[in-house]
Protein backbone atom coordinates (compact mmCIF):
# COMPACT_ATOMS: atom_id res chain seq x y z
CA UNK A 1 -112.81 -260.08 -28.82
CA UNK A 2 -114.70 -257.29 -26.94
CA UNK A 3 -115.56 -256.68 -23.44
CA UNK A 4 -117.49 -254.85 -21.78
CA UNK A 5 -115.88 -252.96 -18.91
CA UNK A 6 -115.89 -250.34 -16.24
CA UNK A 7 -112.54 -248.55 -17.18
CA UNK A 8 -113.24 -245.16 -16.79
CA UNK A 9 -109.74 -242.93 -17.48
CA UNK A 10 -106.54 -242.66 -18.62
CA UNK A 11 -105.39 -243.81 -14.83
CA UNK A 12 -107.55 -246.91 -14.92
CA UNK A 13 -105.76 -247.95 -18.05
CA UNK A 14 -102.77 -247.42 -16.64
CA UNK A 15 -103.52 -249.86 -13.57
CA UNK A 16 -104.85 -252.10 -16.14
CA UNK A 17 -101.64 -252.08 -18.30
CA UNK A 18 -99.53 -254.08 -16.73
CA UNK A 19 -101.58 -256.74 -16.56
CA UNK A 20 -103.26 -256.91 -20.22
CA UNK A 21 -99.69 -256.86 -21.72
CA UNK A 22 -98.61 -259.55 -20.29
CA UNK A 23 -101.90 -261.90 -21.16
CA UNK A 24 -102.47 -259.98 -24.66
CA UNK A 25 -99.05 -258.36 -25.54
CA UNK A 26 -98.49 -254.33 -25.54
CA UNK A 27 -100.13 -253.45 -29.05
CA UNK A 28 -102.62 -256.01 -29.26
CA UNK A 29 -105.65 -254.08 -26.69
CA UNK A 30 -107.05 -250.99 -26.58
CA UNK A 31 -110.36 -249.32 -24.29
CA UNK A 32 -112.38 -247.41 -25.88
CA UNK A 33 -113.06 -244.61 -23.20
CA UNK A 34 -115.08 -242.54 -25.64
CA UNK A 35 -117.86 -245.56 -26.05
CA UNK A 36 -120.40 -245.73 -22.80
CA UNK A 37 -119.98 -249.34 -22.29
CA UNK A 38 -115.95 -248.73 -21.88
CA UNK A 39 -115.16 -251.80 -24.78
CA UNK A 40 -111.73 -253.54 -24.29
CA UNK A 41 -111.00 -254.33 -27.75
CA UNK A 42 -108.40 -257.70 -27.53
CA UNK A 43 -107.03 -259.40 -30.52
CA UNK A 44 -105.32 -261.85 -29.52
CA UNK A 45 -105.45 -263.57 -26.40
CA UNK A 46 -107.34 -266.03 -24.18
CA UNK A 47 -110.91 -264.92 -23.22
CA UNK A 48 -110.91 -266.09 -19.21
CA UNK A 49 -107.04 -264.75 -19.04
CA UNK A 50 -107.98 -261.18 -20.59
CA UNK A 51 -110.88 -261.48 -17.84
CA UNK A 52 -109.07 -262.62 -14.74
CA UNK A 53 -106.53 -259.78 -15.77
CA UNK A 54 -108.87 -256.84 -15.61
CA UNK A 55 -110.47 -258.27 -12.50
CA UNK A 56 -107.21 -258.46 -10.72
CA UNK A 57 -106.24 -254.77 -11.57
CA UNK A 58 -109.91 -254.26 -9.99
CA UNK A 59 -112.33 -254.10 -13.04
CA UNK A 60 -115.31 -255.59 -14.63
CA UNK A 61 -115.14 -257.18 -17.77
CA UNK A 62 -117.45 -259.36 -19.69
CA UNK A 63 -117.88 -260.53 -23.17
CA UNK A 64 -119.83 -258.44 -25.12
């Protein structure tokens, strides 16, 4: 799955983290912070979860 977010640095990911491990598991995201539209690359978790989990570290993500 890929979303489309508004992670913009290395600290953002690390507030996300935290969160996105425990929905998706440590190896299975990544954010692209090279791409403009920020993806969150998932493979393998629950769409809403993965969504909720960004929000709640304060981020906007949305299926893209």
């Amino acid at each position: 799955m890929q979303f489309k977010t508004n992670i913009k640095c290395g600290a953002c990911v690390a507030k996300v983290t935290p969160l996105l491990n425990a929905v998706a598991g440590e190896k299975n995201w990544k954010v692209d912070l090279t791409s403009k539209d920020r993806i969150l690359e998932v493979t393998s978790a629950n769409e809403a979860a993965v969504i909720k989990a960004v929000q709640d570290a304060g981020f906007k993500a949305e299926k893209s």
